[in-house]
PDB file of N, CA and C in Angstrom:
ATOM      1  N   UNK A   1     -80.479 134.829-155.058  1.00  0.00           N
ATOM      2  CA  UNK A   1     -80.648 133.493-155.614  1.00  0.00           C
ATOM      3  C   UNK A   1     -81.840 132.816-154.943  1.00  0.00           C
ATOM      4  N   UNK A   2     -81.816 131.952-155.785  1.00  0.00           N
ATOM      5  CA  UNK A   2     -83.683 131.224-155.139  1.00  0.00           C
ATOM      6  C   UNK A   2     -83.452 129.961-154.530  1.00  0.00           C
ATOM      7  N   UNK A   3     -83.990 129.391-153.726  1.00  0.00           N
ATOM      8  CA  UNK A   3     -84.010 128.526-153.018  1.00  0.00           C
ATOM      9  C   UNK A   3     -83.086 127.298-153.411  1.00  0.00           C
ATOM     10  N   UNK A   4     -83.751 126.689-154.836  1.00  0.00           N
ATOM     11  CA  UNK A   4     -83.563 125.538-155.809  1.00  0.00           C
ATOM     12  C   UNK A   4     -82.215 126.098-156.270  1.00  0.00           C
ATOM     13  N   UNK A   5     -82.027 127.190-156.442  1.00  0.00           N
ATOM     14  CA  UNK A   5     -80.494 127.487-157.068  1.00  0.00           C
ATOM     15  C   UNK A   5     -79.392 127.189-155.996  1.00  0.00           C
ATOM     16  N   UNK A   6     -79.846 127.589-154.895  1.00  0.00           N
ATOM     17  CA  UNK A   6     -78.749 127.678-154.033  1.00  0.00           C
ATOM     18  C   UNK A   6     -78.805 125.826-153.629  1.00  0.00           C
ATOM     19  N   UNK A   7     -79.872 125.201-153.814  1.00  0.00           N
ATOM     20  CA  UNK A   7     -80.000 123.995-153.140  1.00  0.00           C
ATOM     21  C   UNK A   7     -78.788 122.897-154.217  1.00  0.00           C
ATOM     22  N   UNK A   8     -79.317 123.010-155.318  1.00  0.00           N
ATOM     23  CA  UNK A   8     -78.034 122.734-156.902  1.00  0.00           C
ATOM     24  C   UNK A   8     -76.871 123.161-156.299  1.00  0.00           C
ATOM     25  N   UNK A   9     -76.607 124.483-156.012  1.00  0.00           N
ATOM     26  CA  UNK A   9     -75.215 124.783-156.518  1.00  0.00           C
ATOM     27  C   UNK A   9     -74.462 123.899-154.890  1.00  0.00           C
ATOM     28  N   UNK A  10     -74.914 124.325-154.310  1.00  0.00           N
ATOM     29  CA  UNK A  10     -74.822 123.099-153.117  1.00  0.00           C
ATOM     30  C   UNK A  10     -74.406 121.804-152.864  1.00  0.00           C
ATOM     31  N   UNK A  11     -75.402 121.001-154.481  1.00  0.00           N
ATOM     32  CA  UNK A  11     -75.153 119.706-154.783  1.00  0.00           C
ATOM     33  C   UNK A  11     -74.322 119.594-155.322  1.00  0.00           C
ATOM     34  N   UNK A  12     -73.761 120.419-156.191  1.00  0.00           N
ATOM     35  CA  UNK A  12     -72.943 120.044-157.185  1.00  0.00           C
ATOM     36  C   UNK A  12     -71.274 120.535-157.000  1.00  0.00           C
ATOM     37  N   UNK A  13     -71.206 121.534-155.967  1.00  0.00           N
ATOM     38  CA  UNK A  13     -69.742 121.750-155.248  1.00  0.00           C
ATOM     39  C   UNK A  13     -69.457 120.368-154.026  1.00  0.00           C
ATOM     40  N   UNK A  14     -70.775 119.787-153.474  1.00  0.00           N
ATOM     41  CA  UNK A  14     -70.470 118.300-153.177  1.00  0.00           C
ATOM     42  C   UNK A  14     -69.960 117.443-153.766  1.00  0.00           C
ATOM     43  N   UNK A  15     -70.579 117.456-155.205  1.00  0.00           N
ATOM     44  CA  UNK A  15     -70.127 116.355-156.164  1.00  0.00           C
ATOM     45  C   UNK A  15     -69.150 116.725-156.924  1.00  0.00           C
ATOM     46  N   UNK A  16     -68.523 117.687-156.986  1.00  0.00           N
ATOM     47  CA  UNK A  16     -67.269 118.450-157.244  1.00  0.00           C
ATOM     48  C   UNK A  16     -66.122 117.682-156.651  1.00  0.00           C
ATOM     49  N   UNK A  17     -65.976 118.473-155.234  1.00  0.00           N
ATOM     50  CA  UNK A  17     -64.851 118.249-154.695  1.00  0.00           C
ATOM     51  C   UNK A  17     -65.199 117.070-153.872  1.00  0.00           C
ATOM     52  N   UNK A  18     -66.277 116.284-153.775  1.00  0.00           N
ATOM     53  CA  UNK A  18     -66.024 115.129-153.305  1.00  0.00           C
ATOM     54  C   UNK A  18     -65.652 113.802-154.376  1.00  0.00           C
ATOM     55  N   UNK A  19     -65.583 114.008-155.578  1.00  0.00           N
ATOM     56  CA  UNK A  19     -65.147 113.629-156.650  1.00  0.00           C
ATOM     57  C   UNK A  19     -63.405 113.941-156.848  1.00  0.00           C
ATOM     58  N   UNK A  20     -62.965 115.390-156.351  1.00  0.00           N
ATOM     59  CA  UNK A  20     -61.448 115.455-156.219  1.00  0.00           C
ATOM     60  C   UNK A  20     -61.006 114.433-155.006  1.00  0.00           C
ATOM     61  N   UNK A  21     -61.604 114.328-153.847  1.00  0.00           N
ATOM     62  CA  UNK A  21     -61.126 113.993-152.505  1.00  0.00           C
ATOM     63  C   UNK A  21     -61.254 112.655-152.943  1.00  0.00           C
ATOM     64  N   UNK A  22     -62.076 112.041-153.474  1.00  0.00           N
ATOM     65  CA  UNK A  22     -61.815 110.262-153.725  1.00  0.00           C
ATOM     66  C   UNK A  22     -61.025 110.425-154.749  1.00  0.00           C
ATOM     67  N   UNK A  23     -60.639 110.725-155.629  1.00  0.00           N
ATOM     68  CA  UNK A  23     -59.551 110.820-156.426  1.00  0.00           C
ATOM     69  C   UNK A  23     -58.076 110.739-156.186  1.00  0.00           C
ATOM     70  N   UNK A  24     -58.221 111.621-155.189  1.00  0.00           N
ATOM     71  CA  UNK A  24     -56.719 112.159-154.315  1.00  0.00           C
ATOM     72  C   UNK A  24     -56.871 110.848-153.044  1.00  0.00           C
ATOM     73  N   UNK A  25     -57.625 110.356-152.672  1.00  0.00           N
ATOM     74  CA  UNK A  25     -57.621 108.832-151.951  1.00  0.00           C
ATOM     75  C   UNK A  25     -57.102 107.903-152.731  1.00  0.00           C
ATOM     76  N   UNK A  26     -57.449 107.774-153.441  1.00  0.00           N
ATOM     77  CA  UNK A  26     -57.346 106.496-154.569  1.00  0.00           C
ATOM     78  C   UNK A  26     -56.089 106.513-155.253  1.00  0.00           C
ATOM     79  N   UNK A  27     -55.897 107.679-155.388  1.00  0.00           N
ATOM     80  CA  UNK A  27     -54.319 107.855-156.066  1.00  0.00           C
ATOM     81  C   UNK A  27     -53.256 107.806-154.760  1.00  0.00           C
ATOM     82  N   UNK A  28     -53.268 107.933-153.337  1.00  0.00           N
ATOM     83  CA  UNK A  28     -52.569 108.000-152.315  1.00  0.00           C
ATOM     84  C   UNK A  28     -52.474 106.698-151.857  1.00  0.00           C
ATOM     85  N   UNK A  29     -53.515 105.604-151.996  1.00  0.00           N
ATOM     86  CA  UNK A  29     -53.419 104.367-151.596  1.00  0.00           C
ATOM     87  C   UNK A  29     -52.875 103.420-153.040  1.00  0.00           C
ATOM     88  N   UNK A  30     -52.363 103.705-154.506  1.00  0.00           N
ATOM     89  CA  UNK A  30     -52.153 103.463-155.655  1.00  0.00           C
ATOM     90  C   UNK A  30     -50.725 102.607-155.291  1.00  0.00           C
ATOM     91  N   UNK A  31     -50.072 101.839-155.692  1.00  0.00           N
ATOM     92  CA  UNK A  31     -48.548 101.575-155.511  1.00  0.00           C
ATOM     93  C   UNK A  31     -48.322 101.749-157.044  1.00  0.00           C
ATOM     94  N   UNK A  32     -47.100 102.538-156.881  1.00  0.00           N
ATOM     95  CA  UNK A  32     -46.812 103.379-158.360  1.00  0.00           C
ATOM     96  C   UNK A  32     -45.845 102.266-159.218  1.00  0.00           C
ATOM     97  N   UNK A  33     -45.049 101.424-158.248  1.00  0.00           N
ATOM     98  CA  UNK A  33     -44.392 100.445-158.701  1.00  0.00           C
ATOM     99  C   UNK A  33     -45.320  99.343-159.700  1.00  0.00           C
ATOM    100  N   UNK A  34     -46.386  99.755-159.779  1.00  0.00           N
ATOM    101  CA  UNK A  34     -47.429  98.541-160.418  1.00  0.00           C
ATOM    102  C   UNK A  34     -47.908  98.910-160.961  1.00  0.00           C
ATOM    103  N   UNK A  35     -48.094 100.396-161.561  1.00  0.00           N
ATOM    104  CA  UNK A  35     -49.171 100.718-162.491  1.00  0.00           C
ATOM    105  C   UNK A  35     -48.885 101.651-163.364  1.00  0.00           C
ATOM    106  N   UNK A  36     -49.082 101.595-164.485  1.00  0.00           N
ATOM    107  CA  UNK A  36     -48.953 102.791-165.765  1.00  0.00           C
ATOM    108  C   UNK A  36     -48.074 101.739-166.731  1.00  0.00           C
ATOM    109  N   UNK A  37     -47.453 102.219-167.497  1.00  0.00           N
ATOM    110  CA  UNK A  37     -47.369 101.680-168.907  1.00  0.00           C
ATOM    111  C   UNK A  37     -46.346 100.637-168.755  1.00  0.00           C
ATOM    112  N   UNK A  38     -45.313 100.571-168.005  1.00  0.00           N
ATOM    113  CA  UNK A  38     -44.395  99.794-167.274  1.00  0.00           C
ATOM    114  C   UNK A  38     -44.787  98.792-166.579  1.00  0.00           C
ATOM    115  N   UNK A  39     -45.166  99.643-165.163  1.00  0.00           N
ATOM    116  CA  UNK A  39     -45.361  98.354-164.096  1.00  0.00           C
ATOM    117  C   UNK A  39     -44.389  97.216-163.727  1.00  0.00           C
ATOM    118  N   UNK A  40     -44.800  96.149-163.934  1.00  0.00           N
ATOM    119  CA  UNK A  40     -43.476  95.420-163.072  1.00  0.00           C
ATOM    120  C   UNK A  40     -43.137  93.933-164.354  1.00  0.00           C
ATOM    121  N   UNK A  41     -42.675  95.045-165.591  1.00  0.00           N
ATOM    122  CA  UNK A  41     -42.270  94.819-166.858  1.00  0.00           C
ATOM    123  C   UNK A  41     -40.439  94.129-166.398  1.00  0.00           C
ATOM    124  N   UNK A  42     -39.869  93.031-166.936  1.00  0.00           N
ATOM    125  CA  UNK A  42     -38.490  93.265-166.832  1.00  0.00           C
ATOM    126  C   UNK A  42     -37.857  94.053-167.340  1.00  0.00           C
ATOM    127  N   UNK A  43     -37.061  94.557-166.188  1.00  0.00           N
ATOM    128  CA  UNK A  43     -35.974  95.706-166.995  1.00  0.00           C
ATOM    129  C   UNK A  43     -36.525  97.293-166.254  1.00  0.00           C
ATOM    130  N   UNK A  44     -37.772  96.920-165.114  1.00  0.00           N
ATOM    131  CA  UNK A  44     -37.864  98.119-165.171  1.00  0.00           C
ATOM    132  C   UNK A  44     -37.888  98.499-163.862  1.00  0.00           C
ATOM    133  N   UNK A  45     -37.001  97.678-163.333  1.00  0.00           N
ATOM    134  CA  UNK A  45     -36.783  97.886-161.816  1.00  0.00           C
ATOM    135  C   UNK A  45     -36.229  98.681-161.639  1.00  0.00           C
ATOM    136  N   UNK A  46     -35.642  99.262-160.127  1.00  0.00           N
ATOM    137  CA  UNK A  46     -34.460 100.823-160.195  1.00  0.00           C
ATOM    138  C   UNK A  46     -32.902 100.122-160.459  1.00  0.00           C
ATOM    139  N   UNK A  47     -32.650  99.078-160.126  1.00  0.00           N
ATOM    140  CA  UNK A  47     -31.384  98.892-160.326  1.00  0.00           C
ATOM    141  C   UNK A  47     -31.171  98.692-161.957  1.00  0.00           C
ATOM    142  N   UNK A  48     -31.922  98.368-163.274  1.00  0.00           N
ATOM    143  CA  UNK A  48     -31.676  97.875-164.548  1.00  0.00           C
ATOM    144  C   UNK A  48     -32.141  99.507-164.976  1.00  0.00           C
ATOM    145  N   UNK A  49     -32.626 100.419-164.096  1.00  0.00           N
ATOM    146  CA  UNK A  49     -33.182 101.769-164.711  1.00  0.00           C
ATOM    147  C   UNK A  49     -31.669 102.214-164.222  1.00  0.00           C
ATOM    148  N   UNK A  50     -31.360 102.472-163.165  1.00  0.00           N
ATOM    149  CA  UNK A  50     -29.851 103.261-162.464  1.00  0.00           C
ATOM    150  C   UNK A  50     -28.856 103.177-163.839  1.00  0.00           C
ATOM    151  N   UNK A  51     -28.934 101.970-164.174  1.00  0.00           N
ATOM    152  CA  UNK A  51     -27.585 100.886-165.456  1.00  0.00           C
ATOM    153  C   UNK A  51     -28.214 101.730-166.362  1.00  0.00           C
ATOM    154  N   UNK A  52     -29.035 102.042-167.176  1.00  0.00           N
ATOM    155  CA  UNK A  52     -29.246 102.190-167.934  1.00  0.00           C
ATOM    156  C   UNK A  52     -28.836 103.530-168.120  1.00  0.00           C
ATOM    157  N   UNK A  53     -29.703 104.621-167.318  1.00  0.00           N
ATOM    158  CA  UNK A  53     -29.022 105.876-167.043  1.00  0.00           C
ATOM    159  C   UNK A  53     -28.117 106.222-167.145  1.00  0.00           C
ATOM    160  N   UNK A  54     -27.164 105.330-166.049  1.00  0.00           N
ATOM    161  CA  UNK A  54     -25.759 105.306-166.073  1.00  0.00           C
ATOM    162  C   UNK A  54     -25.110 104.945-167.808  1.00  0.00           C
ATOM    163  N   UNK A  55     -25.329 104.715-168.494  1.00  0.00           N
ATOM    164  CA  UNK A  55     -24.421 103.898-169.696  1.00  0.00           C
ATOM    165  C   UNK A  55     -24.753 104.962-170.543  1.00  0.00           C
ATOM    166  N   UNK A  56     -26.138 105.936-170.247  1.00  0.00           N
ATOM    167  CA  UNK A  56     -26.611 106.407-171.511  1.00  0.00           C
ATOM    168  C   UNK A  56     -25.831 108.172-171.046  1.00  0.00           C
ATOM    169  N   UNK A  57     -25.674 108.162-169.940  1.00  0.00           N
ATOM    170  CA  UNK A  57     -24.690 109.274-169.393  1.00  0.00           C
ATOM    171  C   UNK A  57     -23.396 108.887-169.893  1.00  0.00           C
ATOM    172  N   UNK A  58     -22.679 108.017-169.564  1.00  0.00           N
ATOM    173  CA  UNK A  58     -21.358 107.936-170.245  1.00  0.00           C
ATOM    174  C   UNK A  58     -21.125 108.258-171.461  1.00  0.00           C
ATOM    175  N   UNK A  59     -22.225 107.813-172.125  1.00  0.00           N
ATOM    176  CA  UNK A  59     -21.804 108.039-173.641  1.00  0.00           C
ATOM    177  C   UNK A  59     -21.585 109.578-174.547  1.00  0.00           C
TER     178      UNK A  59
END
């Protein structure tokens, strides 16, 4: 391989997995209780989720 190839492929396994590693930061510092389609909706706490579970098991 030639100089410039190896110098690229170099750059771009940087910008690779340093693109996974802030990813995997960002998602580790995330509070899950607050985000995605829910969030901190009523009704969607663990105790009104437990009830719910629970009632839809009984049946």
């Amino acid at each position: 391989m030639t100089g410039p190839a190896i110098l690229l492929m170099a750059l771009f396994i940087l910008v690779i997995w340093g693109g996974l590693v802030a990813a995997v930061l960002m998602l580790a510092k995330t509070d899950d209780n607050t985000t995605g389609e829910l969030g901190s909706a009523p009704g969607t706490d663990n105790e009104s989720l437990l009830a719910e579970s629970a009632s839809t098991i009984a049946r």
